[in-house]
N, C-alpha and C. Protein backbone atom coordinates (compact mmCIF):
# COMPACT_ATOMS: atom_id res chain seq x y z
N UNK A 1 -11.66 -6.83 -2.29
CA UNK A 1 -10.92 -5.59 -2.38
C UNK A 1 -11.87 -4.49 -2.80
N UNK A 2 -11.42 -3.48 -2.24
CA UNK A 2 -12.54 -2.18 -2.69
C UNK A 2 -12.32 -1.72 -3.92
N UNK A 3 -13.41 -1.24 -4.54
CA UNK A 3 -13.52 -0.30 -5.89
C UNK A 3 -12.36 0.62 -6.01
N UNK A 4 -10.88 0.14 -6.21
CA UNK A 4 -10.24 1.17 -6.74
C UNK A 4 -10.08 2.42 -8.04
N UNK A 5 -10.24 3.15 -7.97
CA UNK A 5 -9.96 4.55 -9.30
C UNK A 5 -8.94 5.16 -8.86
N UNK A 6 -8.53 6.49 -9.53
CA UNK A 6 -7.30 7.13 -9.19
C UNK A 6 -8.36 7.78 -8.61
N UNK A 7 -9.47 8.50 -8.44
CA UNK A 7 -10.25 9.18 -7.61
C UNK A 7 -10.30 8.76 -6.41
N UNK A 8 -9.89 8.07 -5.91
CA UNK A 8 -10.40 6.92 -4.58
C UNK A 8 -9.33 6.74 -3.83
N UNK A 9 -7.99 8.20 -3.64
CA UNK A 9 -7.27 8.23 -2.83
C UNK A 9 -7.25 8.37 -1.58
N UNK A 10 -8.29 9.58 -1.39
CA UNK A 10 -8.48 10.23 -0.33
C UNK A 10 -9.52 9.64 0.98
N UNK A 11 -10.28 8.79 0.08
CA UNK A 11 -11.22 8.12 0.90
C UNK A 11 -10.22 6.56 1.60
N UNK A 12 -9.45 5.78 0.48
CA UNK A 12 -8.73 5.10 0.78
C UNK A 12 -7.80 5.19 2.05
N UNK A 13 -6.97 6.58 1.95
CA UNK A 13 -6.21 7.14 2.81
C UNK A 13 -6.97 7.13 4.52
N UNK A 14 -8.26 7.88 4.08
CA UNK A 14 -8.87 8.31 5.47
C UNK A 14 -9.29 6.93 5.87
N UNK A 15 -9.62 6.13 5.00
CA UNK A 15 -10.43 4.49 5.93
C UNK A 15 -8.86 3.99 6.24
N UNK A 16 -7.81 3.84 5.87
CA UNK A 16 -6.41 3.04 6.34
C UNK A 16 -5.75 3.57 7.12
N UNK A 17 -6.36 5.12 7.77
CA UNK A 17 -5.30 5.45 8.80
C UNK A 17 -6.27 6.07 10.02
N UNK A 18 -7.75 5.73 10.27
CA UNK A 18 -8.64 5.94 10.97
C UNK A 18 -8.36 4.76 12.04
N UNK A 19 -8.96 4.90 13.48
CA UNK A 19 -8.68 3.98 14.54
C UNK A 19 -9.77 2.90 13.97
N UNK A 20 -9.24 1.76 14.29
CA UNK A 20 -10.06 0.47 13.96
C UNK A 20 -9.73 -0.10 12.22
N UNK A 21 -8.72 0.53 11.63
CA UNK A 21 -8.53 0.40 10.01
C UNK A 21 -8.16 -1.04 10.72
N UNK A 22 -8.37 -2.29 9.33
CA UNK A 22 -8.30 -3.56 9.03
C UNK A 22 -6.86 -3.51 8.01
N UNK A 23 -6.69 -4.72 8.16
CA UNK A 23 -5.53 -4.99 7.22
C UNK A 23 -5.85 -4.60 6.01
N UNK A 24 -7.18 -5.41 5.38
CA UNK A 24 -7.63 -4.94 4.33
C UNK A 24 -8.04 -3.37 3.70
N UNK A 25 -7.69 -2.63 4.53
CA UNK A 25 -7.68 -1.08 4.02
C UNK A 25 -6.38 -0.62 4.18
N UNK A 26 -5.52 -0.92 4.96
CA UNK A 26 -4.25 -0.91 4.26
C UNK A 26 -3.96 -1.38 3.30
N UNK A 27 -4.15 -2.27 2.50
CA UNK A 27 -3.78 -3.11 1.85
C UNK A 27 -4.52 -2.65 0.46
N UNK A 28 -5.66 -2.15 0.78
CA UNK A 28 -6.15 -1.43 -0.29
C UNK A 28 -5.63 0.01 -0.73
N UNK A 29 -5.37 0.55 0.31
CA UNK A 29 -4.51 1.57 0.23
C UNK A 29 -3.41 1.46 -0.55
N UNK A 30 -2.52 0.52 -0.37
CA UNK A 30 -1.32 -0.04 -0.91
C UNK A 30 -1.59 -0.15 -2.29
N UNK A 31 -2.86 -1.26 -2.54
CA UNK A 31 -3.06 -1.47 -4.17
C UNK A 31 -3.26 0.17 -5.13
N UNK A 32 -3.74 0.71 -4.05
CA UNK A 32 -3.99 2.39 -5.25
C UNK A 32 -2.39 2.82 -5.49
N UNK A 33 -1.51 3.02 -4.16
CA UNK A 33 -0.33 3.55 -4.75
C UNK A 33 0.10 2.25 -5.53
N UNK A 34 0.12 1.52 -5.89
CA UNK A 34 0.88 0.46 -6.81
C UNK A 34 0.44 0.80 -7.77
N UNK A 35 -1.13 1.03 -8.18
CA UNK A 35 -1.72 1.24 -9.53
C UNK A 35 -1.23 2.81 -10.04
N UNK A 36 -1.61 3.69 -8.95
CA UNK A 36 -1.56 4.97 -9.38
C UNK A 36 -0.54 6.18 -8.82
N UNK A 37 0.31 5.18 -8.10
CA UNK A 37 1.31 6.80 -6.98
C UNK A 37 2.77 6.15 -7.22
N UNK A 38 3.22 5.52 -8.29
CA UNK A 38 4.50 5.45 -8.64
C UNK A 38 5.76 7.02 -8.75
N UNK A 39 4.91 8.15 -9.17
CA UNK A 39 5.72 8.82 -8.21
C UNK A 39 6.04 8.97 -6.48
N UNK A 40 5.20 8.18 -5.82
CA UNK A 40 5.78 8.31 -4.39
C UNK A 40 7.01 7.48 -4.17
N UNK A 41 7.26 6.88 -5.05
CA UNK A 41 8.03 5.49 -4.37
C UNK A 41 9.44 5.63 -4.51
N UNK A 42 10.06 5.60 -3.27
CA UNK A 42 11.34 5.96 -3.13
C UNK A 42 12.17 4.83 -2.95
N UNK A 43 11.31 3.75 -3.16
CA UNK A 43 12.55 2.86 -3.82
C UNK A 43 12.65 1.98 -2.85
N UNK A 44 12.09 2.15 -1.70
CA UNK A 44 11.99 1.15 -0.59
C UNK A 44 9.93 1.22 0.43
N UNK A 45 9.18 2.61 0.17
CA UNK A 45 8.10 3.11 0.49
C UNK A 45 7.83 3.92 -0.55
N UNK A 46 6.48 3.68 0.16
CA UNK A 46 5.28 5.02 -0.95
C UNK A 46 5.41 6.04 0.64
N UNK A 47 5.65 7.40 0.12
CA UNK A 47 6.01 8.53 0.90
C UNK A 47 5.20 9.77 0.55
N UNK A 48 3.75 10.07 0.90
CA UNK A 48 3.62 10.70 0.10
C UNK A 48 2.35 11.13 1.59
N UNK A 49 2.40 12.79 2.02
CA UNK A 49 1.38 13.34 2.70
C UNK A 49 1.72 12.77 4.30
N UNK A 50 2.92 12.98 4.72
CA UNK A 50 3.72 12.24 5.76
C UNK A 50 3.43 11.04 6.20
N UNK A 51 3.20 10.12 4.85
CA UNK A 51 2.76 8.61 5.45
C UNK A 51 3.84 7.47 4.61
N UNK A 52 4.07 7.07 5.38
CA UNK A 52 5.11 5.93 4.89
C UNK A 52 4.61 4.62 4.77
N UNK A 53 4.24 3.73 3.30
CA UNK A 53 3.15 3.10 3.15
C UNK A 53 4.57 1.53 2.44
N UNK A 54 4.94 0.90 3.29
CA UNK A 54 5.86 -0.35 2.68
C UNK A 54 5.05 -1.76 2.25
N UNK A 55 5.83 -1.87 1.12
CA UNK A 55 5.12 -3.23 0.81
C UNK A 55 5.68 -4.70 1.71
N UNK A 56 4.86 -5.33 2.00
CA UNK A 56 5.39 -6.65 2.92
C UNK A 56 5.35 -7.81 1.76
N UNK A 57 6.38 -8.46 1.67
CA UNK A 57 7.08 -9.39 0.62
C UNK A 57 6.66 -10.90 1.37
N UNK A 58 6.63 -11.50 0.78
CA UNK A 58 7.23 -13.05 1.13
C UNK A 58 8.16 -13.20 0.06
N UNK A 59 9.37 -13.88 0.33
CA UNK A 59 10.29 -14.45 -0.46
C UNK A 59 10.50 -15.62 -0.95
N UNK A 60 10.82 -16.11 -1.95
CA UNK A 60 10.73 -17.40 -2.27
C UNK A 60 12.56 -17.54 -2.70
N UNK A 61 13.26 -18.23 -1.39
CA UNK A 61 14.43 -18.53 -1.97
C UNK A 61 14.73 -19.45 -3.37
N UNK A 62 14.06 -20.03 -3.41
CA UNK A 62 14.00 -20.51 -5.02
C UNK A 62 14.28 -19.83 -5.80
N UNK A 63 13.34 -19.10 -6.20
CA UNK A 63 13.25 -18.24 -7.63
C UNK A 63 14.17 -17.39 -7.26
N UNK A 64 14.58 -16.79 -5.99
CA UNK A 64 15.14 -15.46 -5.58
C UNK A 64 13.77 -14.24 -6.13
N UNK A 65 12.66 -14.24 -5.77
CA UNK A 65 11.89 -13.29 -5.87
C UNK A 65 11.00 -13.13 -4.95
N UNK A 66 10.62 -11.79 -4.95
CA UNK A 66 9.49 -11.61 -3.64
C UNK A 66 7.88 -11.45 -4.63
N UNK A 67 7.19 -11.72 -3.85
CA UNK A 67 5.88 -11.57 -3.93
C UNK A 67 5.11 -10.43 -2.70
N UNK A 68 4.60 -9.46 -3.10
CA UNK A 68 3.72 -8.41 -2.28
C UNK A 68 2.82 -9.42 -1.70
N UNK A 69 2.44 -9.42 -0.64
CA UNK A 69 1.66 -9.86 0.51
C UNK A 69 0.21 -9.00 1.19
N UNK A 70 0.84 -8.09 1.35
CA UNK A 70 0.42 -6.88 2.12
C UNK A 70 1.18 -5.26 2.12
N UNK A 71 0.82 -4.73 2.95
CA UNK A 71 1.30 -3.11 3.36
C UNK A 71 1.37 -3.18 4.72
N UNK A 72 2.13 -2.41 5.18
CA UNK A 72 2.08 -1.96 6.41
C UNK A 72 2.54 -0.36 6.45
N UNK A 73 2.37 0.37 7.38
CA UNK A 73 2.31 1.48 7.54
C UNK A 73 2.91 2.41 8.73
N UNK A 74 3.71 2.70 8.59
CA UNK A 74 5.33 2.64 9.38
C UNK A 74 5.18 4.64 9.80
């Protein structure tokens, strides 16, 4: 995973939505708003600079809980 800071939005942003971005820069993307953009989150996405950034779950009917996986970018 890349060197996240709260400084390290903009570069994050531009590598996860450039042609050829990897899962893993979405996904890094994702980890900054989790750490640092809890105001974007509307409760279902991070919404923030017309980008709609969702977390991808796996579920575990067991426990009844999800686990973050990934991001995707809608």
């Amino acid at each position: 995973m890349a060197n996240i800071n709260y400084y390290s939005y903009r570069d994050l942003r531009a590598t996860a939505t450039a042609p050829g971005a990897t899962q893993a820069d979405i996904d890094a993307l994702g980890e900054w708003f989790r750490r640092y953009g809890e105001r974007y989150w509307t409760g279902e996405c991070y919404d923030a600079d017309g980008l709609y950034l969702y977390p991808v779950e796996k579920w575990d009917e067991e426990t009844e809980q999800g686990e973050i996986v990934g991001y995707e970018i809608r």
